[in-house]
C-alpha atoms as a PDB file:
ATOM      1  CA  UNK A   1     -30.726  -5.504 -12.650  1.00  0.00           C
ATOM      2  CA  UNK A   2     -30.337  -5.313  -9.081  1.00  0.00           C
ATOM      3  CA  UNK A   3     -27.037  -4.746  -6.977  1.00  0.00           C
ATOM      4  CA  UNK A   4     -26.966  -6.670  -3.393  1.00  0.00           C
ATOM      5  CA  UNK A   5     -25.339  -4.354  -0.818  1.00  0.00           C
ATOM      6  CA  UNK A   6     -22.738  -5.954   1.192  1.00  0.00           C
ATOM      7  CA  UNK A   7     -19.768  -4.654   3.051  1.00  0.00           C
ATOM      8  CA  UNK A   8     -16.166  -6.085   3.090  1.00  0.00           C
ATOM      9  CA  UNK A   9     -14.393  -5.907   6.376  1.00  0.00           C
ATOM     10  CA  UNK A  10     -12.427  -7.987   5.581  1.00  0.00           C
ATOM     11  CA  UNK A  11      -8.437  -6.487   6.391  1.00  0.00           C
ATOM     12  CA  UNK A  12     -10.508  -3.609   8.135  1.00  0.00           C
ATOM     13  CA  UNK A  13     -12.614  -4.355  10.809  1.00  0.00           C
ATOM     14  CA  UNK A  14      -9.631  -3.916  13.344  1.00  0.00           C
ATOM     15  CA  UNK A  15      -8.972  -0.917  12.309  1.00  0.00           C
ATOM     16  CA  UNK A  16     -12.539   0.677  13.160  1.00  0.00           C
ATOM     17  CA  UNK A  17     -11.719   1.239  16.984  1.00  0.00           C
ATOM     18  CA  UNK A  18      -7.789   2.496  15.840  1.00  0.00           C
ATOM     19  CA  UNK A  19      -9.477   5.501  13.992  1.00  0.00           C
ATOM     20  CA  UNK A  20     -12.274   6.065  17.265  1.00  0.00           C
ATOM     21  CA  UNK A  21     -15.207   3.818  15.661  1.00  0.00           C
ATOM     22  CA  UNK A  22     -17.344   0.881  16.614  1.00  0.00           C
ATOM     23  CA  UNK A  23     -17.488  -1.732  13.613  1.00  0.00           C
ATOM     24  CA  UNK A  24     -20.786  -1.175  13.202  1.00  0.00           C
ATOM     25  CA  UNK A  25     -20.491   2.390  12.804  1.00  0.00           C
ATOM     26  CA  UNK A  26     -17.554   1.363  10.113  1.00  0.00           C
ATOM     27  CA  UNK A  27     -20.240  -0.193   8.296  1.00  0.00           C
ATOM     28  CA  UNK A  28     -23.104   2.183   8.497  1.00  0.00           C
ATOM     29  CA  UNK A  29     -20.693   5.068   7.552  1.00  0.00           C
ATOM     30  CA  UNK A  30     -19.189   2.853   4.451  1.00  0.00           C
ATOM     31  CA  UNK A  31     -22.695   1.771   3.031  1.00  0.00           C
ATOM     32  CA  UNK A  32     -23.764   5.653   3.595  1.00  0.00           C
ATOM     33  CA  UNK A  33     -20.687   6.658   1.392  1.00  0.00           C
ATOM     34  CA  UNK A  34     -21.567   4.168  -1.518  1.00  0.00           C
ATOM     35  CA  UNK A  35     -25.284   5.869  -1.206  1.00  0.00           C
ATOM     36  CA  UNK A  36     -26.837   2.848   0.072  1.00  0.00           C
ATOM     37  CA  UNK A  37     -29.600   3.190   2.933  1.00  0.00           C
ATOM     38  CA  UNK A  38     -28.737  -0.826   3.925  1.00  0.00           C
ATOM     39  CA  UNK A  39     -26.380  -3.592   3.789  1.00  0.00           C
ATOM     40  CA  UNK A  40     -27.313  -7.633   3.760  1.00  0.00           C
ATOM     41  CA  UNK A  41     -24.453  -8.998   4.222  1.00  0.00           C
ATOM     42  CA  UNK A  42     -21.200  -8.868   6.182  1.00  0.00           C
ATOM     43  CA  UNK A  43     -17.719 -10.260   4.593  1.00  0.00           C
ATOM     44  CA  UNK A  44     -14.889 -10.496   8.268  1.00  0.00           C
ATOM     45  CA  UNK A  45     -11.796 -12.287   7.719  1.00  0.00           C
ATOM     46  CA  UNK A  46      -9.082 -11.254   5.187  1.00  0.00           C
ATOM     47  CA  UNK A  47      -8.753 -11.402   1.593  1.00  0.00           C
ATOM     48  CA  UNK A  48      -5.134 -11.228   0.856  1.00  0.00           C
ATOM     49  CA  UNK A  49      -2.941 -10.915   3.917  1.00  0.00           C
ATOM     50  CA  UNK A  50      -2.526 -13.970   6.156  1.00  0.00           C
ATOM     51  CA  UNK A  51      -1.293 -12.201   9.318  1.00  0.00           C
ATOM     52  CA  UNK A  52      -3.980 -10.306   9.875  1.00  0.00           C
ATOM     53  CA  UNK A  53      -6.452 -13.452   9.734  1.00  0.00           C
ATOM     54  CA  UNK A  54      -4.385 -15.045  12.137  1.00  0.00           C
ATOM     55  CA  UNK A  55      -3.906 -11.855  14.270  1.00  0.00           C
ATOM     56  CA  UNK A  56      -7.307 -10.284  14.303  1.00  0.00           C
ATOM     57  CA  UNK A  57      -8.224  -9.659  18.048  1.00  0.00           C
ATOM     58  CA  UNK A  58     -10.973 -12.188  19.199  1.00  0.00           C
ATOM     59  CA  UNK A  59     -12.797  -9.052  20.381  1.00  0.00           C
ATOM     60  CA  UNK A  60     -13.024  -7.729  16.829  1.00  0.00           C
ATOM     61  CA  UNK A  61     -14.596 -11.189  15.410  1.00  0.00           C
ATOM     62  CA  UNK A  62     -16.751 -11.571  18.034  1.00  0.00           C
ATOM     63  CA  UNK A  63     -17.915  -7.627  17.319  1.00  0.00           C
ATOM     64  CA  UNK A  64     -18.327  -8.470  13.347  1.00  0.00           C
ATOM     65  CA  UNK A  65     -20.724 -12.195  14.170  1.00  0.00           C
ATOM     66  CA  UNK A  66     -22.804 -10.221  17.032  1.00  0.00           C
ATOM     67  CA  UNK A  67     -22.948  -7.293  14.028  1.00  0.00           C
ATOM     68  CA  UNK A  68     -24.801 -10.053  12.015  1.00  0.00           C
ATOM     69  CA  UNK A  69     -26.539 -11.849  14.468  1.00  0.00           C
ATOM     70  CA  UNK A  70     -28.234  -8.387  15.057  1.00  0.00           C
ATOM     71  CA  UNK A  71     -29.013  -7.414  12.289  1.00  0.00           C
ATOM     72  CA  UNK A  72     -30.140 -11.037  11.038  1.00  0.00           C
ATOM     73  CA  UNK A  73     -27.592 -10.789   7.854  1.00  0.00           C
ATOM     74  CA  UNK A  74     -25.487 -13.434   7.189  1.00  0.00           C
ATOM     75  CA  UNK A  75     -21.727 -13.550   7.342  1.00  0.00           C
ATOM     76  CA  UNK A  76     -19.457 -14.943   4.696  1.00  0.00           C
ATOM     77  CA  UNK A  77     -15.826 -16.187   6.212  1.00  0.00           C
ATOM     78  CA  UNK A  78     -13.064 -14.620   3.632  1.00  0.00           C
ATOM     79  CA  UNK A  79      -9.553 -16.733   3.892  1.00  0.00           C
ATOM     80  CA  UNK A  80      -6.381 -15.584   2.470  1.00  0.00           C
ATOM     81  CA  UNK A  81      -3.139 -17.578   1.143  1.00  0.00           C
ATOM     82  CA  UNK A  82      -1.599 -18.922   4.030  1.00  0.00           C
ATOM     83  CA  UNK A  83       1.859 -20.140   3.813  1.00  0.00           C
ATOM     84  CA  UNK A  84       3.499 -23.465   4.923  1.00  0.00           C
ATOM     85  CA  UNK A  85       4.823 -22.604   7.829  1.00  0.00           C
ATOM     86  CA  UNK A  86       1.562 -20.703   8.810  1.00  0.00           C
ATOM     87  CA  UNK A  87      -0.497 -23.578   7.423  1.00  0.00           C
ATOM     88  CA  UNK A  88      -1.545 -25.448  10.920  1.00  0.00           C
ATOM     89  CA  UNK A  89      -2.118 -22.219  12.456  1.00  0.00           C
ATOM     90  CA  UNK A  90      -4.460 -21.508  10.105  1.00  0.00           C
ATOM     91  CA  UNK A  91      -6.275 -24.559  10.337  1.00  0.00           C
ATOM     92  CA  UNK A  92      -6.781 -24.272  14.073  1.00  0.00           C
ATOM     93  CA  UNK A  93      -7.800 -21.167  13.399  1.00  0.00           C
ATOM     94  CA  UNK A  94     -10.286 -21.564  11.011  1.00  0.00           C
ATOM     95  CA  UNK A  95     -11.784 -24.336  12.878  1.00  0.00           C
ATOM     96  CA  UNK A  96     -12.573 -21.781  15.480  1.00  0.00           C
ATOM     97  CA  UNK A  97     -14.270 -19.015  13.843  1.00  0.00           C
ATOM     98  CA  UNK A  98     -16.408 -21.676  12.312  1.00  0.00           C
ATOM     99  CA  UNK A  99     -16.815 -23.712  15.301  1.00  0.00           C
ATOM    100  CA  UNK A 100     -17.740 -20.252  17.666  1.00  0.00           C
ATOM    101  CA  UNK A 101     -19.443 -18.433  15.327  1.00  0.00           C
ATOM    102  CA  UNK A 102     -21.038 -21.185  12.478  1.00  0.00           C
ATOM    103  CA  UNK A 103     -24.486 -20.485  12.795  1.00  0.00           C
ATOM    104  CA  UNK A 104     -23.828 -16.767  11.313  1.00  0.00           C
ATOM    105  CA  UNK A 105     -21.586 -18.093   8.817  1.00  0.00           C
ATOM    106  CA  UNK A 106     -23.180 -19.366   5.515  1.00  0.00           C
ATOM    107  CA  UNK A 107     -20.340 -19.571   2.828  1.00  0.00           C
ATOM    108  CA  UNK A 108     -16.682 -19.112   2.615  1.00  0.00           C
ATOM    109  CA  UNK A 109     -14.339 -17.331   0.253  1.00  0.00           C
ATOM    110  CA  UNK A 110     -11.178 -18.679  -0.671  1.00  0.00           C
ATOM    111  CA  UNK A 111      -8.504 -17.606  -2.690  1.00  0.00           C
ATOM    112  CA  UNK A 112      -6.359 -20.853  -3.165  1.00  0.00           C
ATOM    113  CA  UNK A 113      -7.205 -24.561  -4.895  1.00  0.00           C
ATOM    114  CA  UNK A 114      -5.752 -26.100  -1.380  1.00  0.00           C
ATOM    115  CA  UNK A 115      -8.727 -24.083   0.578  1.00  0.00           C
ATOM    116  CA  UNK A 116     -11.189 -25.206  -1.759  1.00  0.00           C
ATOM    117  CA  UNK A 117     -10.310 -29.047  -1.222  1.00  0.00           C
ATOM    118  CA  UNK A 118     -10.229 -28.182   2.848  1.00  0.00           C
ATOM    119  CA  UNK A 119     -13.107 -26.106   3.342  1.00  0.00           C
ATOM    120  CA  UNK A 120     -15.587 -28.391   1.517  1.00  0.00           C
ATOM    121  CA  UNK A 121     -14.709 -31.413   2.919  1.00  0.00           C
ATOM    122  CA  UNK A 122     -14.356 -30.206   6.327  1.00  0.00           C
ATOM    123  CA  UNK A 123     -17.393 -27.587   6.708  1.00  0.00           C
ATOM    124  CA  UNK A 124     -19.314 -28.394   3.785  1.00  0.00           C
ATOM    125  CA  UNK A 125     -20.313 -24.757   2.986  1.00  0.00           C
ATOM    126  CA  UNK A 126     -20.902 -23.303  -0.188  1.00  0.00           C
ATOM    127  CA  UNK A 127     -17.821 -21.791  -1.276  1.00  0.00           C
ATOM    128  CA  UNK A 128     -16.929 -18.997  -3.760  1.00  0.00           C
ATOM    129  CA  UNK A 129     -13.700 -18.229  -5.608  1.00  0.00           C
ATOM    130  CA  UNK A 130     -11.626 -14.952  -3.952  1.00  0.00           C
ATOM    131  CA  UNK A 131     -10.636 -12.422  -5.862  1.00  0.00           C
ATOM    132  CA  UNK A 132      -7.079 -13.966  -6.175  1.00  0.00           C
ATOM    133  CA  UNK A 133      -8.390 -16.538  -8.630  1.00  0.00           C
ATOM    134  CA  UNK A 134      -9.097 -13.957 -10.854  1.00  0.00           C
ATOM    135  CA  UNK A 135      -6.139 -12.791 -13.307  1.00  0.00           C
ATOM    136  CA  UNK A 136      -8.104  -9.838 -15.376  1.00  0.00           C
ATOM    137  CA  UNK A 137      -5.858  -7.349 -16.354  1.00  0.00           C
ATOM    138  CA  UNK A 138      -5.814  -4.241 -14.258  1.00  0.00           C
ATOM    139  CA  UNK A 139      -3.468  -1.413 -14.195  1.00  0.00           C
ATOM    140  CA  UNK A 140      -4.702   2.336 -13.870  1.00  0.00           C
ATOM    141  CA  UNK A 141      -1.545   3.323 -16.036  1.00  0.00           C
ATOM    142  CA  UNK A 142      -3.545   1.557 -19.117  1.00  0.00           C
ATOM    143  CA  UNK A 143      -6.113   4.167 -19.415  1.00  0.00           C
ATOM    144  CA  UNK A 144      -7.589   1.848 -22.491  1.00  0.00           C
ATOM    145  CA  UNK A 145      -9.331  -0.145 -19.997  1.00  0.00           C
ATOM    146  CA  UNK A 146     -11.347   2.508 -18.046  1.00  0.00           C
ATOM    147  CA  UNK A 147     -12.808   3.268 -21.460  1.00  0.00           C
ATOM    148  CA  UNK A 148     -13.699  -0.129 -22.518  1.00  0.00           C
ATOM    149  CA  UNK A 149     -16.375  -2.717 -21.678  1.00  0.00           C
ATOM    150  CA  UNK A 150     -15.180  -5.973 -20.407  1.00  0.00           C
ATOM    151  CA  UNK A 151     -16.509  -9.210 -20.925  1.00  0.00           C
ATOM    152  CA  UNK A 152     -15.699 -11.022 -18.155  1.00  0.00           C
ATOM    153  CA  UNK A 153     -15.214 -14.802 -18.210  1.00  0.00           C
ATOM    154  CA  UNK A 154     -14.554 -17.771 -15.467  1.00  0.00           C
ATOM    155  CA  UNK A 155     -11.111 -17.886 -14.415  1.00  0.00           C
ATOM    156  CA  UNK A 156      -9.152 -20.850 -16.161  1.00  0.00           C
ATOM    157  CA  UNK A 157      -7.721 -21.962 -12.951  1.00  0.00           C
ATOM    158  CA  UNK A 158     -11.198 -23.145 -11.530  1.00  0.00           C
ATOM    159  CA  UNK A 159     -13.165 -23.541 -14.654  1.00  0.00           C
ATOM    160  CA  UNK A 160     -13.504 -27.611 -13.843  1.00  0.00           C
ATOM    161  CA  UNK A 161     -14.229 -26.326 -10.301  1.00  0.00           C
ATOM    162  CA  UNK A 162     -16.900 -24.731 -11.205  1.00  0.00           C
ATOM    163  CA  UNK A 163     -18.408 -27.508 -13.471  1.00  0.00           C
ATOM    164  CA  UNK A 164     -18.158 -29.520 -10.642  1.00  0.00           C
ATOM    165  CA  UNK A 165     -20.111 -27.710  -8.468  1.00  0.00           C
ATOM    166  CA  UNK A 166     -17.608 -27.289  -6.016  1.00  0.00           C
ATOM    167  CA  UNK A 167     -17.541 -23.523  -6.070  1.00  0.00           C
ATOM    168  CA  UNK A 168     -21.295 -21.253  -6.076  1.00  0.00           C
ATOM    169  CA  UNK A 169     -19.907 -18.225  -6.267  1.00  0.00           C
ATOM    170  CA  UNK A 170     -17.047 -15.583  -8.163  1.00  0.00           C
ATOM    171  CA  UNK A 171     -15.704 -12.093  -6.622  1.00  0.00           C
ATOM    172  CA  UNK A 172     -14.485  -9.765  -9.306  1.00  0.00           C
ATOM    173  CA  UNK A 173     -12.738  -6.370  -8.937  1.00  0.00           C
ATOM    174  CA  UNK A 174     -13.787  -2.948 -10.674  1.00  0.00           C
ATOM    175  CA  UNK A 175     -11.051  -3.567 -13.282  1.00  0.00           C
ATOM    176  CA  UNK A 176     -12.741  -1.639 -16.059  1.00  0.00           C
ATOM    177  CA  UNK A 177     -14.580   1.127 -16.919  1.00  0.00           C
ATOM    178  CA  UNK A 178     -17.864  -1.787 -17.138  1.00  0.00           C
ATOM    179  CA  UNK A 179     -18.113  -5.741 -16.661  1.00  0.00           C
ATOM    180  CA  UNK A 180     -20.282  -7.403 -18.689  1.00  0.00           C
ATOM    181  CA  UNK A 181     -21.604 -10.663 -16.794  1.00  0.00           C
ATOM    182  CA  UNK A 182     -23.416 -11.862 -19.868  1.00  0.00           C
ATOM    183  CA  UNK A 183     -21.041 -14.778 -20.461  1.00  0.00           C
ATOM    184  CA  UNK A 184     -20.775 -15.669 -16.808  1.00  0.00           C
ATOM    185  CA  UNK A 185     -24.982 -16.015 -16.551  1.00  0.00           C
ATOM    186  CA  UNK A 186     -24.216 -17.976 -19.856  1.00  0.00           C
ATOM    187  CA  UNK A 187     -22.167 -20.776 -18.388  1.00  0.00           C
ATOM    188  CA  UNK A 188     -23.187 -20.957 -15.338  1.00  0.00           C
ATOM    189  CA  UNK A 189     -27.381 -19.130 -14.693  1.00  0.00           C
ATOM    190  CA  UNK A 190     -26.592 -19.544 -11.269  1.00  0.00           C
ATOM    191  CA  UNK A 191     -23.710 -18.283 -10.238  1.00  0.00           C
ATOM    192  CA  UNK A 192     -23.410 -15.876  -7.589  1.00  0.00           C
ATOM    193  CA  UNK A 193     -21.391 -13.011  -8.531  1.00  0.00           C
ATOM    194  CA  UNK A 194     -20.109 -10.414  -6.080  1.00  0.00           C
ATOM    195  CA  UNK A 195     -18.094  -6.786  -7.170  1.00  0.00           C
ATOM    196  CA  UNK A 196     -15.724  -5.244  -4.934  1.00  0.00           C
ATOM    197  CA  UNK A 197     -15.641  -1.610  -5.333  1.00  0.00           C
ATOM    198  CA  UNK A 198     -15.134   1.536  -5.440  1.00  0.00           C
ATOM    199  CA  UNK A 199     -11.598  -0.073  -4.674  1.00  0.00           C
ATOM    200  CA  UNK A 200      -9.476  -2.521  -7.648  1.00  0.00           C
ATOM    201  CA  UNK A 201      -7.140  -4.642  -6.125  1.00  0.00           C
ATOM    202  CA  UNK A 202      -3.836  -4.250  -8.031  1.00  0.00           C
ATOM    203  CA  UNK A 203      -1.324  -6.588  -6.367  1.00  0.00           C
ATOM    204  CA  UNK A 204      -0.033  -7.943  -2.787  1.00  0.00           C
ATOM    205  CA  UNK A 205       2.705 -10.005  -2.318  1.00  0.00           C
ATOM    206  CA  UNK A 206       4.510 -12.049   0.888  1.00  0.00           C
ATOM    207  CA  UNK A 207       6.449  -8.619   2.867  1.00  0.00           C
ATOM    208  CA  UNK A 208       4.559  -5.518   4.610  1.00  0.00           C
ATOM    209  CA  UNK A 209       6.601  -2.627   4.852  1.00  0.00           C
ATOM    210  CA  UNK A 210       4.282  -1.151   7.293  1.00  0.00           C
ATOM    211  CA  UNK A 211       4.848  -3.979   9.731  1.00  0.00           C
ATOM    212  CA  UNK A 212       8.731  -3.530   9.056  1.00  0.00           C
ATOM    213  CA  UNK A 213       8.650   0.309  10.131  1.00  0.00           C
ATOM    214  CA  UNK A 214       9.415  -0.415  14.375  1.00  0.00           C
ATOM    215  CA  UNK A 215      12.188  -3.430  13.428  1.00  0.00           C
ATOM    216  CA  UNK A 216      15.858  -3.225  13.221  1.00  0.00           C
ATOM    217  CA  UNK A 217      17.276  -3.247  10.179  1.00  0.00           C
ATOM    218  CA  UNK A 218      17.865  -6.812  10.076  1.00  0.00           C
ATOM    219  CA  UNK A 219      14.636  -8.113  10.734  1.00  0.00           C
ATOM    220  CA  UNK A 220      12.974  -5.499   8.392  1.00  0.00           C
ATOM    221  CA  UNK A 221      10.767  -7.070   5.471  1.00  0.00           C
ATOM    222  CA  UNK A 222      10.779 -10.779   5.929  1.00  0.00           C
ATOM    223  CA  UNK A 223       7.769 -12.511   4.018  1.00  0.00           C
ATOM    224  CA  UNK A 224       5.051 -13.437   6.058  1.00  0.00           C
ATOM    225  CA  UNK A 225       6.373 -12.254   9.577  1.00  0.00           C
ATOM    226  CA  UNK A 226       4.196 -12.215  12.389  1.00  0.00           C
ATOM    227  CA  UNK A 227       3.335  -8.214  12.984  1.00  0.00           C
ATOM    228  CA  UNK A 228       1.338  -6.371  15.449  1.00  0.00           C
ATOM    229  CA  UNK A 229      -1.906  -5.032  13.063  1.00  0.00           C
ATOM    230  CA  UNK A 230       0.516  -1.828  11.948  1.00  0.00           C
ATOM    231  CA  UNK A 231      -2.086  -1.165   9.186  1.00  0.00           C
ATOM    232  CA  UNK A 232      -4.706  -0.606  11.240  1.00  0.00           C
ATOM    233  CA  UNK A 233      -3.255   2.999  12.511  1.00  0.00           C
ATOM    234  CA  UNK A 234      -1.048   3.527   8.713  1.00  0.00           C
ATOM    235  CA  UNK A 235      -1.910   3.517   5.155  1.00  0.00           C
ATOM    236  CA  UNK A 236       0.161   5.506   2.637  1.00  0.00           C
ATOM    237  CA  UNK A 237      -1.484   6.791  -0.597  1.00  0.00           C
ATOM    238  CA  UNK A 238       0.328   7.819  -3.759  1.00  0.00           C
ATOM    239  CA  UNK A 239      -0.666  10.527  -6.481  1.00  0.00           C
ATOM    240  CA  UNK A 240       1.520   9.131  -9.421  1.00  0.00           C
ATOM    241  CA  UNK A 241       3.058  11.775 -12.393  1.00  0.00           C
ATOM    242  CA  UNK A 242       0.235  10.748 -14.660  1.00  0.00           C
ATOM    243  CA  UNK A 243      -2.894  11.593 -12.349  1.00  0.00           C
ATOM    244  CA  UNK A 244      -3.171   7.650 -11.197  1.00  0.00           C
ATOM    245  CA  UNK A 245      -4.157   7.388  -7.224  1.00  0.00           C
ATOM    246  CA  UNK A 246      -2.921   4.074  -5.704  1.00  0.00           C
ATOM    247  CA  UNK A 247      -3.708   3.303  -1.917  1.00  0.00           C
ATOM    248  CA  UNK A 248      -1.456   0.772  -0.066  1.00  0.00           C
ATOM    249  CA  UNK A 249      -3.087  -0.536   3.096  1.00  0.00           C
ATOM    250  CA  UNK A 250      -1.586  -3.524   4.454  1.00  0.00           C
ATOM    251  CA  UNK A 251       0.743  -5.337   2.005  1.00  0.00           C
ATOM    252  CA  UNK A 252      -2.012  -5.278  -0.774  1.00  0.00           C
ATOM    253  CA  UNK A 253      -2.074  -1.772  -3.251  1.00  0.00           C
ATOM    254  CA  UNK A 254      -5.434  -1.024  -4.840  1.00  0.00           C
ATOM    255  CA  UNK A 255      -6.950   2.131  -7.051  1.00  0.00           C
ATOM    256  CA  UNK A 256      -9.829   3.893  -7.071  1.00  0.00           C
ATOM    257  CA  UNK A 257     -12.342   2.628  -9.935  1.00  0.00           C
ATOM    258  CA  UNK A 258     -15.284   4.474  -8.486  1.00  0.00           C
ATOM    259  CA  UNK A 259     -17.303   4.954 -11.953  1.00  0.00           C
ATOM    260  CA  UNK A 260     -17.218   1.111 -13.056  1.00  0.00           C
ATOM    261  CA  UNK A 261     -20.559  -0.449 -13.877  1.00  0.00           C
ATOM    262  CA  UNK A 262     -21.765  -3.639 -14.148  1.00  0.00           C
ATOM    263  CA  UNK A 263     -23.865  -4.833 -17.328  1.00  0.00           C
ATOM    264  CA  UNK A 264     -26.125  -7.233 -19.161  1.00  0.00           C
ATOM    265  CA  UNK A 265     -26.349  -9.278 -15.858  1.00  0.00           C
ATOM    266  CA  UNK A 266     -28.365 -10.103 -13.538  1.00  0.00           C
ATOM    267  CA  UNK A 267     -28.450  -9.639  -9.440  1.00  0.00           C
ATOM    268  CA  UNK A 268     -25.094  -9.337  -8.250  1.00  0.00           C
ATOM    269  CA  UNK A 269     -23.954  -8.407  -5.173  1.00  0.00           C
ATOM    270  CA  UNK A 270     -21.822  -4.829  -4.511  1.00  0.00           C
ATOM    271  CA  UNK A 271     -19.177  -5.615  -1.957  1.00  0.00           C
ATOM    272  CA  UNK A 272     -18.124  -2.208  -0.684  1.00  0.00           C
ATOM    273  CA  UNK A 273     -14.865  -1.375   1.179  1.00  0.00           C
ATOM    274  CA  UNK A 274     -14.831   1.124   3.473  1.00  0.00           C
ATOM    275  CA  UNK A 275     -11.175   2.624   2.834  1.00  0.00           C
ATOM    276  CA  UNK A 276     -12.823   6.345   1.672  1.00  0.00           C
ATOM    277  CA  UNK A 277     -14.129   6.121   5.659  1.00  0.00           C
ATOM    278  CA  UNK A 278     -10.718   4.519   7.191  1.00  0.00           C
ATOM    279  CA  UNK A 279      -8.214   7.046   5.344  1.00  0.00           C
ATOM    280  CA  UNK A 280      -9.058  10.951   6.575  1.00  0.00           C
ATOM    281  CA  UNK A 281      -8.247  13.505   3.463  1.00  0.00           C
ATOM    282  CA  UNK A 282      -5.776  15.923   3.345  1.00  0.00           C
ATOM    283  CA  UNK A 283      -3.964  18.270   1.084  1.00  0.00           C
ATOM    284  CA  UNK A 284      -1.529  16.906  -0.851  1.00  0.00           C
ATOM    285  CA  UNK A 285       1.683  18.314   0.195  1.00  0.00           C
ATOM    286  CA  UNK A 286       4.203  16.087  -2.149  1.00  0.00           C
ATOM    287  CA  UNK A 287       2.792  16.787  -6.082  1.00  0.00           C
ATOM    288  CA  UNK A 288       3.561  13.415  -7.098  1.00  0.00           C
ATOM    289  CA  UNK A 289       5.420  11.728  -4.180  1.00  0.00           C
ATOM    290  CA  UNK A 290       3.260   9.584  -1.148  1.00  0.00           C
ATOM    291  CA  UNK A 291       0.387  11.233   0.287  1.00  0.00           C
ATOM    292  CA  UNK A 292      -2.424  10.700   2.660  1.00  0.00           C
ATOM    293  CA  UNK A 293      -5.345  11.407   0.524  1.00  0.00           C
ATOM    294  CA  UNK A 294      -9.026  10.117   0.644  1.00  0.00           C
ATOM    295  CA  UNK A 295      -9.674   9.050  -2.317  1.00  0.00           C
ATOM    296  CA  UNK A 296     -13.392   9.623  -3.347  1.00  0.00           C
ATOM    297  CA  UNK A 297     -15.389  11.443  -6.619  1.00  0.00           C
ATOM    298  CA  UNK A 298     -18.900  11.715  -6.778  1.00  0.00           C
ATOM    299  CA  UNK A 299     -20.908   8.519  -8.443  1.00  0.00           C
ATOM    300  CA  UNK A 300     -23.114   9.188 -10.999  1.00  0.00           C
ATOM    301  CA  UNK A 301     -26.151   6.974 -11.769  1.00  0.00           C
ATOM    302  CA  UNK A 302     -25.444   5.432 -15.164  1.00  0.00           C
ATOM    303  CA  UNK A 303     -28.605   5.097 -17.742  1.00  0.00           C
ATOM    304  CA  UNK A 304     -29.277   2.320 -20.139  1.00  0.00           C
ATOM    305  CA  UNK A 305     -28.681  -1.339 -19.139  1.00  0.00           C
ATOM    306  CA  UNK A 306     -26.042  -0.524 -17.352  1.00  0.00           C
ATOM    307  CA  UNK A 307     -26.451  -0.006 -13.186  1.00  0.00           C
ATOM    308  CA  UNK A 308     -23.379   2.175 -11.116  1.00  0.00           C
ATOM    309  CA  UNK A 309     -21.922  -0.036  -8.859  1.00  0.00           C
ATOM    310  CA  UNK A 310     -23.043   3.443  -5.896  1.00  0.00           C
ATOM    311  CA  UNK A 311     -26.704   3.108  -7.180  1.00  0.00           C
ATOM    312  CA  UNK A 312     -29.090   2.020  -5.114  1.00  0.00           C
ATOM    313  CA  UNK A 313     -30.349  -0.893  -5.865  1.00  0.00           C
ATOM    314  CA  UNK A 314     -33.779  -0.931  -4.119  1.00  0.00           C
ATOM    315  CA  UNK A 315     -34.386   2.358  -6.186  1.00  0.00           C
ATOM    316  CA  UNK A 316     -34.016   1.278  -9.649  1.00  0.00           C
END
């Protein structure tokens, strides 16, 4: 089995020249840390905050596109949730990413059943579900499922979807301590199925707090307010009583999952995250309040049939 390496700047690639680096030295530096020598593809957008997708300085997408033009990888186009009132903005604004930048754009992620119906009718390019669609559990209080092997299955919500052929492709999150994609292969051999790791998204929801910090008290923490890219200079860790590590950058939370494999399966690709580059370590100074802590551990190379999400996959 063979792991694809792609990185996910997705929610991050504005925040590369914020902490004194190029994008494509974000990359290099993120693929380095997940001990890969190369990456082949590039995911720019956003996966779960509609404000940055809208906000994202044209500089920075124009960056990520001439990234992939040279280096001849392709780019996949990552929308989030949008909201009602944010819905013809979006639309516009999808229409010109794809419309500037279409010939290094070869699929789209989506994370909603409205984006699905959009994006193939108006683009017509292969589409894969976000990792929204999926509902696994995933909690790093439950320690049960970092010592467990999960079958993972197609998400109910776009099971007909799939059928259909509507969506190619499924992103999954490191949720347990291994993901078994035998049943996937099973129902659909063809299915492209990408990992995001070392990082588990645990949950999001409509209000930053970081883009609240600068506002009066009144206009503190309204649900999808326009904001000014605050979490591209802020992200706020947390070492909880029972040893859990949580990272909040943006309004999405994640954990650490940097041991999860991936097994019985076939290719996949490994969609890396470069948060361990983007958030410097230091000492803990609160024991179990919020901290600014890098959250990394060394990766072993699993044996057996199962491959570590860090191995390189050229070097089986």
């Amino acid at each position: 089995m063979r792991s694809l390496p792609a990185c996910n700047v997705a929610d991050t690639a504005a925040a590369a020249r914020a902490h004194g680096m190029s994008l494509s030295l974000l990359v290099e530096r993120t693929m380095q840390a997940a001990g890969r020598r190369s990456v082949q593809r590039l995911y720019v957008g956003s996966n779960l905050c509609s404000q940055y997708f809208l906000r994202q300085p044209e500089q920075v997408w124009r960056e990520a596109f001439s990234l992939c033009r040279r280096e001849r990888i392709p780019a996949t186009l990552v929308v989030p949730v949008f909201s009602q009132k944010d819905l013809a903005e979006a639309r516009r604004r999808i229409d010109e990413v794809v419309s500037a930048h279409g010939d290094a754009i070869d699929e789209i992620t989506v994370n909603d059943v409205g984006m699905v119906t959009y994006c193939l009718d108006r683009y017509g390019l292969p589409l894969n579900a976000g990792r929204l669609f999926s509902k696994e559990p995933r909690d790093p209080r439950y320690v049960e499922l970092f010592e467990a092997k999960h079958a993972v299955g197609v998400p109910a919500l776009v099971t007909e979807l799939f059928r259909r052929g509507e969506l190619q492709g499924l992103e999954l999150d490191p949720t347990h301590a291994a993901l078994d994609l035998s049943e996937l292969r099973g129902y659909m051999p063809h299915l492209e199925v990408g990992v995001h790791m070392p990082y588990c998204y645990l949950s999001t929801g409509s209000i930053c707090e970081l883009a609240g910090i600068g506002r009066p008290v009144r206009e503190k923490f309204r649900p999808n307010a326009a904001c000014t890219l605050e979490c591209t200079r802020c992200a706020i860790g947390y070492r909880l009583p029972y040893g859990a590590r949580l990272l909040k950058f943006g309004r999405a939370v994640y954990f650490p999952n940097h041991d999860c494999t991936v097994c019985e399966g076939e290719d996949f690709r490994m969609i890396v995250s470069p948060f361990d580059v983007l958030v410097p370590r230091r000492d803990a100074r609160i024991e179990h309040g919020p901290t600014a802590v890098r959250f990394q551990a060394d990766e072993p190379v699993r044996a057996g049939r199962c491959a570590s999400l860090a191995a390189e996959g050229g070097a089986r």
